[in-house]
PDB file of N, CA and C in Angstrom:
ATOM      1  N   UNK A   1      21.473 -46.383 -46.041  1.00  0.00           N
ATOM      2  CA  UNK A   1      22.479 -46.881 -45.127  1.00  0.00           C
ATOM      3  C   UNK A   1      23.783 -46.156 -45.419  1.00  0.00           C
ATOM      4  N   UNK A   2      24.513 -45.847 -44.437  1.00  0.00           N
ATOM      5  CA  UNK A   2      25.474 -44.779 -44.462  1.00  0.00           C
ATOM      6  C   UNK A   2      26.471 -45.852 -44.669  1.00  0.00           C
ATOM      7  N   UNK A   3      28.178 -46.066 -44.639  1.00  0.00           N
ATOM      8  CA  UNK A   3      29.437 -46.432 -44.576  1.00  0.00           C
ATOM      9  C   UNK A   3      29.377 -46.866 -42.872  1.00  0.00           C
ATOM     10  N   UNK A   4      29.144 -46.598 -41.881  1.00  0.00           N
ATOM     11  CA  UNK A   4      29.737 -47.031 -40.512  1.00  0.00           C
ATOM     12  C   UNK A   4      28.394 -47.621 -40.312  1.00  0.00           C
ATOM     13  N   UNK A   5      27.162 -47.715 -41.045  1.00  0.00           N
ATOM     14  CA  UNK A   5      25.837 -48.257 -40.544  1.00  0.00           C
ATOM     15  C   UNK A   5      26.256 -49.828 -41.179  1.00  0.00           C
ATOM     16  N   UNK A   6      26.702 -49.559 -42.418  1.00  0.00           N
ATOM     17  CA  UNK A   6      27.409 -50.841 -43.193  1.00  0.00           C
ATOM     18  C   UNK A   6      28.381 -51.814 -42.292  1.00  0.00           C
ATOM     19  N   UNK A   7      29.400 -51.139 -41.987  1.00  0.00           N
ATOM     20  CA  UNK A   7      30.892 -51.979 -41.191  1.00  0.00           C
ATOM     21  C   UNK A   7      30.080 -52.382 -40.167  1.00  0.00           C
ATOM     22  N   UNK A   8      28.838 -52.331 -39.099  1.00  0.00           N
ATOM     23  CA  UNK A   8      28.889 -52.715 -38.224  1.00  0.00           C
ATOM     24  C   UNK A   8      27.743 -53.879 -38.415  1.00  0.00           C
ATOM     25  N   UNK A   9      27.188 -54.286 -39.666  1.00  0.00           N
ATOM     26  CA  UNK A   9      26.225 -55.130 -40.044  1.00  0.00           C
ATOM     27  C   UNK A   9      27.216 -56.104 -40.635  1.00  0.00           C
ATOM     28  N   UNK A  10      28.354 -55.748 -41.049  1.00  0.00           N
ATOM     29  CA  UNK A  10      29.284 -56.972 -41.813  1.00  0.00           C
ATOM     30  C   UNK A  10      28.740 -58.495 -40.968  1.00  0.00           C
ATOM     31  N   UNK A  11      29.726 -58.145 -39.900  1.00  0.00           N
ATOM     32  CA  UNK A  11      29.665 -59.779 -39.474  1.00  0.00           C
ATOM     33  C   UNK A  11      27.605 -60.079 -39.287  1.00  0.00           C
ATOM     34  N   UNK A  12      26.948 -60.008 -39.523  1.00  0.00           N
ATOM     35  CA  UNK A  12      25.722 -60.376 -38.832  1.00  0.00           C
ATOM     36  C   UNK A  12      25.355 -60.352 -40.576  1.00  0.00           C
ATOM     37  N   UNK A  13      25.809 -59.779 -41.392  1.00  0.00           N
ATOM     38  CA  UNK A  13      25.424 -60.385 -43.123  1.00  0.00           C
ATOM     39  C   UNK A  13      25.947 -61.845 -43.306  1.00  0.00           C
ATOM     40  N   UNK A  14      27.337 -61.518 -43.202  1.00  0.00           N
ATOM     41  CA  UNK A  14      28.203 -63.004 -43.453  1.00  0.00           C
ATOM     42  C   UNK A  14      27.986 -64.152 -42.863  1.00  0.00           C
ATOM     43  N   UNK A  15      27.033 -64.419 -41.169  1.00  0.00           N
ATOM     44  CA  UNK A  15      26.602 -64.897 -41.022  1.00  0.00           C
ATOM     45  C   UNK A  15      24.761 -65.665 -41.180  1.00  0.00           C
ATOM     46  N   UNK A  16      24.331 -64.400 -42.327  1.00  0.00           N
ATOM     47  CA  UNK A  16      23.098 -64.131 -42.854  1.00  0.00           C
ATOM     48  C   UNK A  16      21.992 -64.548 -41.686  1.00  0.00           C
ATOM     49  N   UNK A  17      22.477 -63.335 -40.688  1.00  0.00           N
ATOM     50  CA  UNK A  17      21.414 -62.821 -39.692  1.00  0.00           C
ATOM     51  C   UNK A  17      20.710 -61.858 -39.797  1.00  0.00           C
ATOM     52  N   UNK A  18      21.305 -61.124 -40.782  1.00  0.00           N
ATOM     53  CA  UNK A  18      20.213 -59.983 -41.672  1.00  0.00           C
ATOM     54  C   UNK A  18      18.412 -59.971 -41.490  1.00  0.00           C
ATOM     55  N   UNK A  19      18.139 -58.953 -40.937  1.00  0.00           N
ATOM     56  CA  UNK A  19      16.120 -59.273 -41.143  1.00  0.00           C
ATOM     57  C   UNK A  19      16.255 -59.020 -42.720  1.00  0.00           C
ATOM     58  N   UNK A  20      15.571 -59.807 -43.625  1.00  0.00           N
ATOM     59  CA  UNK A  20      15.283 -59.700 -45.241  1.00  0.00           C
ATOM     60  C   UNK A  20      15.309 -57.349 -45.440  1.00  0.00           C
ATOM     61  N   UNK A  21      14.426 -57.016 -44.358  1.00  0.00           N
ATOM     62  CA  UNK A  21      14.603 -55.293 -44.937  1.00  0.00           C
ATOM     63  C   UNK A  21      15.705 -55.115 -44.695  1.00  0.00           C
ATOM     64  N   UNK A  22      17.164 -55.005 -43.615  1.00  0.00           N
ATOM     65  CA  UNK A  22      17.835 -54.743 -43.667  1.00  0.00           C
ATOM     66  C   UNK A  22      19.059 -55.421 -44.803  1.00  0.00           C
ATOM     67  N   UNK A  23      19.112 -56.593 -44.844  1.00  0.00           N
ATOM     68  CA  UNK A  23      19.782 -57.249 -45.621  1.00  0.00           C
ATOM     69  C   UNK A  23      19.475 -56.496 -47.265  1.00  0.00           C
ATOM     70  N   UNK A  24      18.633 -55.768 -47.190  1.00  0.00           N
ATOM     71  CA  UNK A  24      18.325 -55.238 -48.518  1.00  0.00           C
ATOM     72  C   UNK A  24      19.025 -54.141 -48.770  1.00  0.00           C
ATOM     73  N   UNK A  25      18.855 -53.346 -47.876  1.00  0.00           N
ATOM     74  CA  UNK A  25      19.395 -52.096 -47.243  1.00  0.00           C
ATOM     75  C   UNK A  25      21.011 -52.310 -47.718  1.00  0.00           C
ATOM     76  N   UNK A  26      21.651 -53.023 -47.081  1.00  0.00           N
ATOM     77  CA  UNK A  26      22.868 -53.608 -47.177  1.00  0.00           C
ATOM     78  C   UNK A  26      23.389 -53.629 -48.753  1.00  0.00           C
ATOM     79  N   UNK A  27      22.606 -54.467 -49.395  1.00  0.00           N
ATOM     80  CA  UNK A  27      22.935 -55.066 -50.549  1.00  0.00           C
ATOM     81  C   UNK A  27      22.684 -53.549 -51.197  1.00  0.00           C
ATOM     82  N   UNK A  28      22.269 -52.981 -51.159  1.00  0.00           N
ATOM     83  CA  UNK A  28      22.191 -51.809 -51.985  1.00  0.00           C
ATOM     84  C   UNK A  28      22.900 -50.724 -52.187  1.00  0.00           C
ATOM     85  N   UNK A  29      23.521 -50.786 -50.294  1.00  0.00           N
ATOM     86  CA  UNK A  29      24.487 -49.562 -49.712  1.00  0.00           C
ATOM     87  C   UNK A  29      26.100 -50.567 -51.004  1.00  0.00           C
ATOM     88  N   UNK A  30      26.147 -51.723 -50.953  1.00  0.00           N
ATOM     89  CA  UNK A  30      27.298 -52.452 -51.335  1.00  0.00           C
ATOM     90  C   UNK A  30      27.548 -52.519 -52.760  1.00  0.00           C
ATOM     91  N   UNK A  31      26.199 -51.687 -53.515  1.00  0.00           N
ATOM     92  CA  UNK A  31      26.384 -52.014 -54.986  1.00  0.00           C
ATOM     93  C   UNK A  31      26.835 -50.398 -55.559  1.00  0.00           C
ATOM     94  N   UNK A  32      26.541 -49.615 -54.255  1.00  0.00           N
ATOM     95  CA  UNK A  32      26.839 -47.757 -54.474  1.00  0.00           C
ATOM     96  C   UNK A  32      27.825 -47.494 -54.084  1.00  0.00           C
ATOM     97  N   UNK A  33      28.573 -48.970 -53.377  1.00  0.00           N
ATOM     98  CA  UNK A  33      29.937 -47.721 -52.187  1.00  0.00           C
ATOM     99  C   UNK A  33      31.055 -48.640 -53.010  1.00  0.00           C
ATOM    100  N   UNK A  34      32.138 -48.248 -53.228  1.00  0.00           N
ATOM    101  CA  UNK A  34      33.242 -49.229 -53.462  1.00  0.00           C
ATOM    102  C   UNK A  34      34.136 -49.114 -52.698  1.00  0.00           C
ATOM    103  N   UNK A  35      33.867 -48.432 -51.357  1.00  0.00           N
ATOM    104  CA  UNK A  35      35.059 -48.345 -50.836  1.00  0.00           C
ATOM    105  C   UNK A  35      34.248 -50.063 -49.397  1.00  0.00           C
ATOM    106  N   UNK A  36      32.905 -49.633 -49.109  1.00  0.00           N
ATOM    107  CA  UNK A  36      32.377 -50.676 -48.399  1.00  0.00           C
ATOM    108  C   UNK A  36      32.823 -51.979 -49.303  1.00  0.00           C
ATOM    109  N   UNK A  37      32.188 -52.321 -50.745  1.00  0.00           N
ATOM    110  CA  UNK A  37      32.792 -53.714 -51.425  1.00  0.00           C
ATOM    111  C   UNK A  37      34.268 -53.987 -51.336  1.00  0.00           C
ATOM    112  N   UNK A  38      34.742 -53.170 -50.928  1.00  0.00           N
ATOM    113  CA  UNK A  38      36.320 -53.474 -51.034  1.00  0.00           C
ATOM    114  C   UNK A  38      36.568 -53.830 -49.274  1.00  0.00           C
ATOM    115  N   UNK A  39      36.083 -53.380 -48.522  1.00  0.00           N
ATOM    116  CA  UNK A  39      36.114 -53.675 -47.198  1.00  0.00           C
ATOM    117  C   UNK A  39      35.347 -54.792 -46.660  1.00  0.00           C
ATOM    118  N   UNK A  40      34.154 -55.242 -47.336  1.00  0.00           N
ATOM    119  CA  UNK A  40      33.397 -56.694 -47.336  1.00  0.00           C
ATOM    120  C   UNK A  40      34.362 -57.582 -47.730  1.00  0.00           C
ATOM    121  N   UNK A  41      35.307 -57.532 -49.238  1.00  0.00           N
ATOM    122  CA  UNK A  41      36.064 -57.976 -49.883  1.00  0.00           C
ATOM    123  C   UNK A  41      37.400 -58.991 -48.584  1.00  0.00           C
ATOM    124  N   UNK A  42      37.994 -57.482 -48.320  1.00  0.00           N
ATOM    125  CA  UNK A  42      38.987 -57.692 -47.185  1.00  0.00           C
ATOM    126  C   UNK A  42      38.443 -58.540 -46.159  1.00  0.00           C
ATOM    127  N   UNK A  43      37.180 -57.863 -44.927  1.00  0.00           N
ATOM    128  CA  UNK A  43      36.843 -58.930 -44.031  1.00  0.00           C
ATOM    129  C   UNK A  43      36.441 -60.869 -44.649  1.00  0.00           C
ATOM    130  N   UNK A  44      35.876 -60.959 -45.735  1.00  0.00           N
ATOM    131  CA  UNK A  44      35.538 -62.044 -46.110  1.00  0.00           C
ATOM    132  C   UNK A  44      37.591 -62.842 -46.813  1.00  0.00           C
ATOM    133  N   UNK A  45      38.118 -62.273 -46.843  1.00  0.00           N
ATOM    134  CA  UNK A  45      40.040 -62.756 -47.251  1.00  0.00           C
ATOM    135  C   UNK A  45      40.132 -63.031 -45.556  1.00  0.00           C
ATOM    136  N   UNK A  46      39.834 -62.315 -44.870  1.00  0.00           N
ATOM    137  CA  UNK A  46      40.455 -62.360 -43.494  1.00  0.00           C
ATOM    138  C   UNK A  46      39.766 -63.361 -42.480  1.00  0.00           C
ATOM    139  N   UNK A  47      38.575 -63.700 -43.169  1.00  0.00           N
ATOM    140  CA  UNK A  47      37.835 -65.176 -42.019  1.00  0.00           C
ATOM    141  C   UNK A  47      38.209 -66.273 -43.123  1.00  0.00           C
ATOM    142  N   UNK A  48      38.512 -65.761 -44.576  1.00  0.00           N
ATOM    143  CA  UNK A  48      38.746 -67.425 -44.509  1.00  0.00           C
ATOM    144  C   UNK A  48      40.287 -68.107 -44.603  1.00  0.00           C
ATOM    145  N   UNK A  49      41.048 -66.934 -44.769  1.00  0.00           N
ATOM    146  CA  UNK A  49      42.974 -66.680 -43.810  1.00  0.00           C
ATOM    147  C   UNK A  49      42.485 -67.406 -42.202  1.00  0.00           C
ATOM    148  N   UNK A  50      42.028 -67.269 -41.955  1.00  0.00           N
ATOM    149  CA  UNK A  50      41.774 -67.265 -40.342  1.00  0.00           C
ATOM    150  C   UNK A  50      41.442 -68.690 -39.974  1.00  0.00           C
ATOM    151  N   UNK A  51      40.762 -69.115 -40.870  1.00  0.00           N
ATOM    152  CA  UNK A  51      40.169 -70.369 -41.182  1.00  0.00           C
ATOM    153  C   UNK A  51      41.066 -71.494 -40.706  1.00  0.00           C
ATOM    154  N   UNK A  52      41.846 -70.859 -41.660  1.00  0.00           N
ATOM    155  CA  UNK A  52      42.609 -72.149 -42.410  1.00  0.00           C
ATOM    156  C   UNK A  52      44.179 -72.471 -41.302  1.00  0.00           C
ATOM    157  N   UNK A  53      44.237 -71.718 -39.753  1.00  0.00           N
ATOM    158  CA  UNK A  53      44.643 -71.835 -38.672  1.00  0.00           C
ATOM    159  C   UNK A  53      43.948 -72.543 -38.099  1.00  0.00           C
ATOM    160  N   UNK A  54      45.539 -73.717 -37.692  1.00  0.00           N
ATOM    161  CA  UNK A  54      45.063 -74.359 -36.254  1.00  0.00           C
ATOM    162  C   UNK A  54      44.677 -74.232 -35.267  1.00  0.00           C
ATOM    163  N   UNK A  55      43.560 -74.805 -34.601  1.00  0.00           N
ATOM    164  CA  UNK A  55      42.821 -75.293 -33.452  1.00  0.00           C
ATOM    165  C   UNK A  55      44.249 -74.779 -32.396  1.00  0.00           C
ATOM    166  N   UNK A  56      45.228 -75.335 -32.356  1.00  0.00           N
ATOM    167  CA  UNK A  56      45.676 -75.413 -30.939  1.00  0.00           C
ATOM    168  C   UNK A  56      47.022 -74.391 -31.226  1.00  0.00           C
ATOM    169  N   UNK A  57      47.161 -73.934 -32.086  1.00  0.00           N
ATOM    170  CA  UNK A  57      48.266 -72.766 -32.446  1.00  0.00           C
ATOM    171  C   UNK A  57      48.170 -71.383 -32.045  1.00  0.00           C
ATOM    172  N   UNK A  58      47.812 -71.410 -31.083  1.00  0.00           N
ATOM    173  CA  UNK A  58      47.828 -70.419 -30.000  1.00  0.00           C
ATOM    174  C   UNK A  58      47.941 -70.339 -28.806  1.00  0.00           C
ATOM    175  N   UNK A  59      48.879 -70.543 -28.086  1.00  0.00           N
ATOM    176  CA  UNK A  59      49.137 -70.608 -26.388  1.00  0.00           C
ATOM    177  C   UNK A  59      48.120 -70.091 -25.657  1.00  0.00           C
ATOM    178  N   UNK A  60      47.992 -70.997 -24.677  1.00  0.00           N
ATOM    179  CA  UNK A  60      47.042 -70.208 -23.430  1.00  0.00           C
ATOM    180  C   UNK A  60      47.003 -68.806 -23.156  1.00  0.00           C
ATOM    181  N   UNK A  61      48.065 -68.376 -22.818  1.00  0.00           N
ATOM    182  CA  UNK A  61      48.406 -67.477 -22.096  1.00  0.00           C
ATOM    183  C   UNK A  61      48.650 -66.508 -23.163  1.00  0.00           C
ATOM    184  N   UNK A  62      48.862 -66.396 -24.282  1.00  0.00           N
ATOM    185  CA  UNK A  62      48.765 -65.588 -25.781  1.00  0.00           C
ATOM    186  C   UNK A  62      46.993 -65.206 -25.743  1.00  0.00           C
ATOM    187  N   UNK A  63      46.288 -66.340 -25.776  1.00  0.00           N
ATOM    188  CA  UNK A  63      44.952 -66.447 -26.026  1.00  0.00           C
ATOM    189  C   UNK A  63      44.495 -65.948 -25.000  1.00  0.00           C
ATOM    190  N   UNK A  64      44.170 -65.972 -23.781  1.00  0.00           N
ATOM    191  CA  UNK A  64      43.745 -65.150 -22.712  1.00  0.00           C
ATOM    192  C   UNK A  64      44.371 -63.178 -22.719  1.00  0.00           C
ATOM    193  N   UNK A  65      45.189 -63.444 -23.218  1.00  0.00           N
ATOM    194  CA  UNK A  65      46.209 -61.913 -23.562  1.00  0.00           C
ATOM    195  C   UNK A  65      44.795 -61.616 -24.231  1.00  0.00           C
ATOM    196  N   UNK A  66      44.677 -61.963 -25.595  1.00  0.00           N
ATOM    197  CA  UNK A  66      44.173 -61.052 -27.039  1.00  0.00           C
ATOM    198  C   UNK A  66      42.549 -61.260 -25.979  1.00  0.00           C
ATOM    199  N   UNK A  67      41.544 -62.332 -25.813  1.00  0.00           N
ATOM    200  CA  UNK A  67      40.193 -61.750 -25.606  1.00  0.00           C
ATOM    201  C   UNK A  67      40.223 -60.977 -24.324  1.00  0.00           C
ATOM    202  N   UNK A  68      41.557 -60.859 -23.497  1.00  0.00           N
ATOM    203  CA  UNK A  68      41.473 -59.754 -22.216  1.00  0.00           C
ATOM    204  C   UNK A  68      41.171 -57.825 -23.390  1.00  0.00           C
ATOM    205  N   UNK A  69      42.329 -58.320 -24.448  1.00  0.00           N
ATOM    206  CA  UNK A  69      42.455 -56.700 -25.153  1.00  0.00           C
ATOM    207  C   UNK A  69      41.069 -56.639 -25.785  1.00  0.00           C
ATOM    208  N   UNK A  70      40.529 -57.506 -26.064  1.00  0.00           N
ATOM    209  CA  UNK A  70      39.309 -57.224 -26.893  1.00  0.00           C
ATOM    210  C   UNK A  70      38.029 -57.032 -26.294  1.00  0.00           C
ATOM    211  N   UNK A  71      37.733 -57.796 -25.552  1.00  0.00           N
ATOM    212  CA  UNK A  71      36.925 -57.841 -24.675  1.00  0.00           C
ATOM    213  C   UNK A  71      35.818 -56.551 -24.322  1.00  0.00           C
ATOM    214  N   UNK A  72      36.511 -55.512 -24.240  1.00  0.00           N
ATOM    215  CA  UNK A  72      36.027 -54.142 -24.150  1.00  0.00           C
ATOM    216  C   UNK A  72      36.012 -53.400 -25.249  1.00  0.00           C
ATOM    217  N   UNK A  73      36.424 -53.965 -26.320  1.00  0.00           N
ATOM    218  CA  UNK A  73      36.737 -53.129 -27.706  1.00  0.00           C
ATOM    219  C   UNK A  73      35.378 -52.217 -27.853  1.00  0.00           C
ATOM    220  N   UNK A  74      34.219 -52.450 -28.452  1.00  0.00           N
ATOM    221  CA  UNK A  74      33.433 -51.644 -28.193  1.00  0.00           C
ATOM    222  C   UNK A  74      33.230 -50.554 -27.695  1.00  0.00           C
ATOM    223  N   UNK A  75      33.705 -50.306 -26.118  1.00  0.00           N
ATOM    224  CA  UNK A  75      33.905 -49.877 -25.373  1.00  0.00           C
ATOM    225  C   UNK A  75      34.878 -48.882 -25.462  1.00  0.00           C
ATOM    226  N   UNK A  76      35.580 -49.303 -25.582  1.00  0.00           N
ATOM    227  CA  UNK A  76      37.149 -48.301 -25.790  1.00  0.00           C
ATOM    228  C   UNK A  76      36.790 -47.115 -26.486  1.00  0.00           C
TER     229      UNK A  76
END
């Protein structure tokens, strides 16, 4: 498993949607790369920062803004 094969399995590990071969794959690419453990590191600080925000602390019209920009991210 390469570095960009890694970043795009993050969220689908953390939610341990992993098939057992890939999840292996993973765990292995994460014990060779330190620049990936340090970037698992960061995304896992940043959902549970994220967390710990209120339900309603975000305006409508803020909130329709950001999933209009994202929406296509992929894409872009």
């Amino acid at each position: 498993m390469n570095c960009d094969e890694f970043v795009e399995l993050v969220t689908a590990y953390l939610d341990g949607a992993l098939e057992p071969a890939v999840e292996q794959r993973f765990a292995e690419h994460l014990t060779e790369c330190d620049g990936c453990d340090r970037y698992l590191e960061q995304i896992r600080t940043t959902v549970a920062a994220l967390g710990q925000l209120p339900e309603q602390g975000l305006a409508a019209d803020a909130r329709d803004r950001l999933l209009a920009a994202f929406r296509d991210w992929p894409a872009g």
